[in-house]
C-alpha atoms as a PDB file:
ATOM      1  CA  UNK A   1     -16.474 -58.637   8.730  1.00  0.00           C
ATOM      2  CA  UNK A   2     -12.598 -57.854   8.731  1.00  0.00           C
ATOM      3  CA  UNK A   3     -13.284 -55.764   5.644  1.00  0.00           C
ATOM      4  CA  UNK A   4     -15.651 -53.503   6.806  1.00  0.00           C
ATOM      5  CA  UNK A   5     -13.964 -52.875  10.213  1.00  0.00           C
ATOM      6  CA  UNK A   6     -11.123 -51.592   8.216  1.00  0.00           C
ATOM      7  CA  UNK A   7     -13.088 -49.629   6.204  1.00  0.00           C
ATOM      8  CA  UNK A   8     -14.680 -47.858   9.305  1.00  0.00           C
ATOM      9  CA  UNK A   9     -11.238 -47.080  10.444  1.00  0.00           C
ATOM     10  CA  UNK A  10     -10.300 -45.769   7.342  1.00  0.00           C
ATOM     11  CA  UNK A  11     -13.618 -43.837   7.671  1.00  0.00           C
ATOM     12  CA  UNK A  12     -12.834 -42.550  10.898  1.00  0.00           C
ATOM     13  CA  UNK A  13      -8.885 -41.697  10.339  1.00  0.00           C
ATOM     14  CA  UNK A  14      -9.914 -39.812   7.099  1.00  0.00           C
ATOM     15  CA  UNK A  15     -12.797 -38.029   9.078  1.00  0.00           C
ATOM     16  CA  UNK A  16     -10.471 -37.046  11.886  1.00  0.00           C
ATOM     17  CA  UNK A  17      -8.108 -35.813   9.237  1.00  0.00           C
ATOM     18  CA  UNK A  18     -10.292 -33.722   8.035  1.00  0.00           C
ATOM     19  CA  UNK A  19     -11.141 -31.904  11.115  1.00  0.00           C
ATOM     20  CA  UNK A  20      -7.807 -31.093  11.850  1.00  0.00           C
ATOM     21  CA  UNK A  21      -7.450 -29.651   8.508  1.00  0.00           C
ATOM     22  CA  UNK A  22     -10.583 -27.426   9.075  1.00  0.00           C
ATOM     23  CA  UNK A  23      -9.573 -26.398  12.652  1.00  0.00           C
ATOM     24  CA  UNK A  24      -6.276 -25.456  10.975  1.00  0.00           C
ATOM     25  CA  UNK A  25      -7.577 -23.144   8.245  1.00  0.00           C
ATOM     26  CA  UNK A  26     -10.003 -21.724  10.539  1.00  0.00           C
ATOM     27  CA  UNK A  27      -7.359 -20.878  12.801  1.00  0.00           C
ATOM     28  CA  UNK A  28      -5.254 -19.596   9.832  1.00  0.00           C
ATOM     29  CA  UNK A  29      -8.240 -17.232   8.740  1.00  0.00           C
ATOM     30  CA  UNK A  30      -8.423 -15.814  12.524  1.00  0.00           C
ATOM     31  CA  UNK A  31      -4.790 -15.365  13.096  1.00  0.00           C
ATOM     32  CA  UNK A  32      -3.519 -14.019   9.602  1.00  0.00           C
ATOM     33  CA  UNK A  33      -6.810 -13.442   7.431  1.00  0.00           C
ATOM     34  CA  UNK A  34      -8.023 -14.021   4.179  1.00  0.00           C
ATOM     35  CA  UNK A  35     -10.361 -11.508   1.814  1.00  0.00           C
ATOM     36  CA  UNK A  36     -10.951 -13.429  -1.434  1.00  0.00           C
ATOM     37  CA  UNK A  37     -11.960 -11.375  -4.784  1.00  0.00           C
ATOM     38  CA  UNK A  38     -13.268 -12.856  -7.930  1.00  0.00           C
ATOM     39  CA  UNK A  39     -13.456 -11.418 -11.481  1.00  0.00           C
ATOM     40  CA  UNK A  40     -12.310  -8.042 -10.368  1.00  0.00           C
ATOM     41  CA  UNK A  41     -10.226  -7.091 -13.777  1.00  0.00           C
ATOM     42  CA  UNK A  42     -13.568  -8.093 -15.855  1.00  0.00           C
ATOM     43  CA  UNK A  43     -15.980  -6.239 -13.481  1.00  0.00           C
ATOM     44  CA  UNK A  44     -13.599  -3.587 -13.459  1.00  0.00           C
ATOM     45  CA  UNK A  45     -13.729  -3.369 -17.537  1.00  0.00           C
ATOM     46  CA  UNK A  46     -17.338  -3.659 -17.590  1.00  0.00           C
ATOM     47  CA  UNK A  47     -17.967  -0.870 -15.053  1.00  0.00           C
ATOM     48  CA  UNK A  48     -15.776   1.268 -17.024  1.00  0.00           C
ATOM     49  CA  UNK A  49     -17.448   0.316 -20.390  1.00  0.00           C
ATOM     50  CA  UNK A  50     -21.097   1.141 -18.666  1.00  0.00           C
ATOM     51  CA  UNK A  51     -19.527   4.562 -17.140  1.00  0.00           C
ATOM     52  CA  UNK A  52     -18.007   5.281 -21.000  1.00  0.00           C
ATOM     53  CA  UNK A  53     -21.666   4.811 -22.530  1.00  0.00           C
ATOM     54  CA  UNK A  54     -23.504   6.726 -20.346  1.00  0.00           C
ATOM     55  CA  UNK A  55     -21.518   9.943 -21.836  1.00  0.00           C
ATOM     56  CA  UNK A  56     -21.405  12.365 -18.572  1.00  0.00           C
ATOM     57  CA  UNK A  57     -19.544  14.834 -19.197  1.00  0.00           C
ATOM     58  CA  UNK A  58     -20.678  17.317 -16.134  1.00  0.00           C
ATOM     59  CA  UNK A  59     -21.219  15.982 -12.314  1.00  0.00           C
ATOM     60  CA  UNK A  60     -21.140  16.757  -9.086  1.00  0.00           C
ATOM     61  CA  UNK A  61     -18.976  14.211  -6.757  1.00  0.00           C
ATOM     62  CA  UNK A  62     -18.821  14.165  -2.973  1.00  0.00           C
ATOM     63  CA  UNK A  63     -16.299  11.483  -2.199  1.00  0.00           C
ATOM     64  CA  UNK A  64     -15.080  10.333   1.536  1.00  0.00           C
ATOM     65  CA  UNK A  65     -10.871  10.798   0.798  1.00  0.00           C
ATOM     66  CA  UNK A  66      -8.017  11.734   3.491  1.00  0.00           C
ATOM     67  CA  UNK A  67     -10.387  11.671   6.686  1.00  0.00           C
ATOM     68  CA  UNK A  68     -12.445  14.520   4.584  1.00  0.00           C
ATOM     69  CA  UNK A  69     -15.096  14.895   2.358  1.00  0.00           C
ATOM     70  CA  UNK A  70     -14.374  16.248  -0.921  1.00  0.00           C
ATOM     71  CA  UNK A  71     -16.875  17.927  -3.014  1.00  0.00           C
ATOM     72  CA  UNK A  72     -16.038  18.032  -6.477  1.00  0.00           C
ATOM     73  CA  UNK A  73     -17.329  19.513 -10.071  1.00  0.00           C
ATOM     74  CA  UNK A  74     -16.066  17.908 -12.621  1.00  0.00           C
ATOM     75  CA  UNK A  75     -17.134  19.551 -16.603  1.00  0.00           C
ATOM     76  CA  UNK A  76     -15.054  17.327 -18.838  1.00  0.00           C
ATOM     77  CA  UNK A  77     -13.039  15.326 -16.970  1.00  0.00           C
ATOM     78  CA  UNK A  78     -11.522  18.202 -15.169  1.00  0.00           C
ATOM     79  CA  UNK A  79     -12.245  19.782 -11.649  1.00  0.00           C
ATOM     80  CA  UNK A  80     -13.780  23.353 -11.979  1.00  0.00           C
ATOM     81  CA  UNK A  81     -14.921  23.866  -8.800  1.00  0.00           C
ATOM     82  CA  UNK A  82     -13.481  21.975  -5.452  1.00  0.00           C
ATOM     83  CA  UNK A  83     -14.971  21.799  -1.562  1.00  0.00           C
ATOM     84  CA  UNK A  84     -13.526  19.828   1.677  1.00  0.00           C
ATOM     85  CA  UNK A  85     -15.342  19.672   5.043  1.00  0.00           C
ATOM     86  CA  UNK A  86     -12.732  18.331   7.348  1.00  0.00           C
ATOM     87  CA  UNK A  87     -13.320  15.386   9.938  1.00  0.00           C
ATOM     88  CA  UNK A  88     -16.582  13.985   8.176  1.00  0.00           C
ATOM     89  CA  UNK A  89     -18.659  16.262  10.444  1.00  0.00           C
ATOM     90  CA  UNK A  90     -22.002  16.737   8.506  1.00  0.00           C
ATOM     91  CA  UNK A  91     -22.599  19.551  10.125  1.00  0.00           C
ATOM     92  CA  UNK A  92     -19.826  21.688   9.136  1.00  0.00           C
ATOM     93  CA  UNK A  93     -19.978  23.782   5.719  1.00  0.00           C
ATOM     94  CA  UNK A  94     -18.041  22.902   3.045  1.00  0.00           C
ATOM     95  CA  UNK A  95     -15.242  25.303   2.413  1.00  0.00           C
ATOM     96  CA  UNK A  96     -13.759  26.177  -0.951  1.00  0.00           C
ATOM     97  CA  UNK A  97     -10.436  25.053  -2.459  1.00  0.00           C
ATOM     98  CA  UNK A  98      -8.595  27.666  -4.614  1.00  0.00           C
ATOM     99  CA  UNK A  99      -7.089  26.532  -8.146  1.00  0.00           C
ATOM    100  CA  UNK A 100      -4.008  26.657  -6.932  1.00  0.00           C
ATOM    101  CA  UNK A 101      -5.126  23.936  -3.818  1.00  0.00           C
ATOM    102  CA  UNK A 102      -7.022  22.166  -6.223  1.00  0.00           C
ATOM    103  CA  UNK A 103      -3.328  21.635  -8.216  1.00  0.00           C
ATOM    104  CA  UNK A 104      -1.503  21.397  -5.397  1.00  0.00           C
ATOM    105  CA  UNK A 105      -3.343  18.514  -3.592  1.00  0.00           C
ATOM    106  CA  UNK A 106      -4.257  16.399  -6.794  1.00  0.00           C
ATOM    107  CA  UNK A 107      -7.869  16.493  -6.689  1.00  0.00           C
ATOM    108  CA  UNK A 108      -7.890  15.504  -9.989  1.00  0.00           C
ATOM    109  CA  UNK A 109      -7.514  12.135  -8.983  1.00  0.00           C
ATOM    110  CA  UNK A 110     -11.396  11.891  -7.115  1.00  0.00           C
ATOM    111  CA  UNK A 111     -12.494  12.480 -10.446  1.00  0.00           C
ATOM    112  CA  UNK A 112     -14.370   8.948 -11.198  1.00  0.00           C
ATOM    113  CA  UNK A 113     -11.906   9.349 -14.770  1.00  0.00           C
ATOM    114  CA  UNK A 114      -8.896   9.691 -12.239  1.00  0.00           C
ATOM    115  CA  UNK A 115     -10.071   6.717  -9.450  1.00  0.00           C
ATOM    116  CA  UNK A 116     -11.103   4.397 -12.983  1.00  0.00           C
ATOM    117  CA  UNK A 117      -6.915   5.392 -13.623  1.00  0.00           C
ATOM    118  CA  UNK A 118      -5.963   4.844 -10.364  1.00  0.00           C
ATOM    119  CA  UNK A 119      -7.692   1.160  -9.944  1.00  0.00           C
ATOM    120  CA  UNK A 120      -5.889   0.848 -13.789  1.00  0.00           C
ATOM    121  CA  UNK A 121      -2.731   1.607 -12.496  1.00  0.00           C
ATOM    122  CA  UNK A 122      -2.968  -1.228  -9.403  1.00  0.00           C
ATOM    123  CA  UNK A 123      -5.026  -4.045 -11.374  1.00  0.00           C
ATOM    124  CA  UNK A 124      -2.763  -5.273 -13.883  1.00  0.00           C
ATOM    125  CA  UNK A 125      -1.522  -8.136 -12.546  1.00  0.00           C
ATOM    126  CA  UNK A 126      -4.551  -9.312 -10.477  1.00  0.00           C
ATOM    127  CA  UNK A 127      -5.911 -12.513 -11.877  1.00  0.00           C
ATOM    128  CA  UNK A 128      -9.493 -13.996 -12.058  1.00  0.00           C
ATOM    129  CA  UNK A 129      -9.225 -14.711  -8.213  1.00  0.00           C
ATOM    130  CA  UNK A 130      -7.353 -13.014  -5.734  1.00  0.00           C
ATOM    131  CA  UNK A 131      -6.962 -14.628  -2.651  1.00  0.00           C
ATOM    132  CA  UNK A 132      -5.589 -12.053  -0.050  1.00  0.00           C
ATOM    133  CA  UNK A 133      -7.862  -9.110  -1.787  1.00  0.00           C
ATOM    134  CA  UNK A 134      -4.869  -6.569  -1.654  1.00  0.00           C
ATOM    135  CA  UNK A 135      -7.605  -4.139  -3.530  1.00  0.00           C
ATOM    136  CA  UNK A 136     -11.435  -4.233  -2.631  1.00  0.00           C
ATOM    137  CA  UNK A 137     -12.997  -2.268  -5.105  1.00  0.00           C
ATOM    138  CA  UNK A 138     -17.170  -1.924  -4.967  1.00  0.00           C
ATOM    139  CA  UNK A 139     -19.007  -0.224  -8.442  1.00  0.00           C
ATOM    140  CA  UNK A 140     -22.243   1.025  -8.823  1.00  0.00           C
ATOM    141  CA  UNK A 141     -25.007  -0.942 -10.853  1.00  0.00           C
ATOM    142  CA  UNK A 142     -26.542   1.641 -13.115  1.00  0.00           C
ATOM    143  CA  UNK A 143     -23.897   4.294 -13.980  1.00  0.00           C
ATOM    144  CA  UNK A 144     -20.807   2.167 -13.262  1.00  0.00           C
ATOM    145  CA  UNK A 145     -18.504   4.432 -11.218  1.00  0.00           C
ATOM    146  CA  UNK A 146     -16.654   3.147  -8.646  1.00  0.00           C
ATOM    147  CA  UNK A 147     -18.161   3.447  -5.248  1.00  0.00           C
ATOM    148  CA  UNK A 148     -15.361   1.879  -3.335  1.00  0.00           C
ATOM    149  CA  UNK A 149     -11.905   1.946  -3.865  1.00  0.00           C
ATOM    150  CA  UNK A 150      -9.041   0.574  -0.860  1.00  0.00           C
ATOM    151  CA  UNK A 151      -5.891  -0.600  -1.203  1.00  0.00           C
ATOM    152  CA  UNK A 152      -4.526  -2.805   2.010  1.00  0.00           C
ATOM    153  CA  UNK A 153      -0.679  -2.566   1.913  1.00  0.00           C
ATOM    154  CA  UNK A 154      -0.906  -3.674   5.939  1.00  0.00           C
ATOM    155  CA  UNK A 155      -1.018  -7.700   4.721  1.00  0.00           C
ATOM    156  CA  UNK A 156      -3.783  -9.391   4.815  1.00  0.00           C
ATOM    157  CA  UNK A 157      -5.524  -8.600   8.161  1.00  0.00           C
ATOM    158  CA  UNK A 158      -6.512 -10.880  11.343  1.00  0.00           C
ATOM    159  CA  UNK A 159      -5.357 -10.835  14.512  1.00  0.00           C
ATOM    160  CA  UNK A 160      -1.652 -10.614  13.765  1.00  0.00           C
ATOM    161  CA  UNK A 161      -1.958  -7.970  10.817  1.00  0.00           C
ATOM    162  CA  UNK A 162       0.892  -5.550  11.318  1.00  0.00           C
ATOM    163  CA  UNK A 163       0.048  -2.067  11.741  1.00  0.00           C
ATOM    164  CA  UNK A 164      -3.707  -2.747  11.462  1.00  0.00           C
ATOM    165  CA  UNK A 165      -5.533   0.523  10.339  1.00  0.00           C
ATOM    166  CA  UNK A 166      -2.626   2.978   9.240  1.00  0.00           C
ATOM    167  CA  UNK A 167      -1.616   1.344   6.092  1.00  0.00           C
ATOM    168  CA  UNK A 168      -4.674   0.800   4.089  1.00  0.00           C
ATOM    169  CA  UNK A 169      -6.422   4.080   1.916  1.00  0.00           C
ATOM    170  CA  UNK A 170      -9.367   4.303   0.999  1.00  0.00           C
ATOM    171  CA  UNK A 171     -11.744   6.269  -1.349  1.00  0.00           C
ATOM    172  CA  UNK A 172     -15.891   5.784  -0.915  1.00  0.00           C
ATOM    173  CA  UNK A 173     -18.073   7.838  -3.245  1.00  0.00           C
ATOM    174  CA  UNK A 174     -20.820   9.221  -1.304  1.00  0.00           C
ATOM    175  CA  UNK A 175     -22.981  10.940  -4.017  1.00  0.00           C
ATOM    176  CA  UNK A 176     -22.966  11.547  -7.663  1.00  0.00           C
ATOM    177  CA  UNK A 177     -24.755  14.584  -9.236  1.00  0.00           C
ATOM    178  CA  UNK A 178     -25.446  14.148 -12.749  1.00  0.00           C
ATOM    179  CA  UNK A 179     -25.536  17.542 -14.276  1.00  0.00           C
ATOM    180  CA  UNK A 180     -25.549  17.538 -18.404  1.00  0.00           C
END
């Protein structure tokens, strides 16, 4: 009889334990956050190995970038033609960029070659799992490009992120045109 009565309140110390350890980390999660991503340098490799095979060499690219969508053709990996429509208004027309814009502001880099590079240039050190998910990235299934692309430099988020909603970019691709 002893026995078990010390058992049970070894059973019930351990159980209250552990309730204070799950009030605590669910506390944690609400006042600092937590954004967990697994695998992203292999399903980043893999999305770029499906985008390499599928050979496009011509598109059409309407990404969300800079509170704007841009409208891009891209014929080789370079921009030949380049539209914005400010303050994601569907409604408005696109207007066209000059070359000398297009230079000037980079658009290079909403090529899906120049976000692959720019997710490239960020990933090297992220491991299997990455527990405060710095970089979200999303890709799409059957061509592989990357359909989601944001960087949070603000820490990790909750309610006592610093500077919540100034400090993270983003890049979503809206539509791809296949055109070759």
């Amino acid at each position: 009889m002893n026995n078990d009565n010390q058992n049970e309140s070894k059973r019930k110390i351990v159980s209250k334990y552990a309730m204070y350890i799950l009030i605590l980390l669910i506390l944690w999660i609400m006042l600092f956050g937590c954004r967990l991503a697994l695998f992203m340098p292999q399903k980043l490799t893999q999305a770029k190995n499906l985008w390499d095979s599928k050979n496009v060499t011509h598109y059409e690219v309407v990404v969300y970038a800079e509170f704007a969508e841009i409208k891009l053709e891209v014929l080789d990996d370079q921009v030949i033609k380049a539209m914005w429509r400010g303050g994601l208004r569907p409604d408005k027309p696109f207007e066209p960029f000059d070359q000398e814009q297009i230079i000037a502001r980079d658009l290079q880099k909403y090529t899906i070659e120049g976000l692959f590079q720019q997710i490239e240039s960020v990933t090297p050190n992220m491991g299997i799992i990455d527990i405060n998910g710095r970089i979200l990235l999303d890709f799409d299934p059957g061509l592989g490009f990357p359909k989601l692309y944001e960087i949070n430099d603000c820490g990790v988020g909750g309610l006592l992120s610093p500077g919540i909603g100034h400090c993270a970019s983003s890049i979503r691709v809206k539509s791809i045109t296949i055109l070759n």
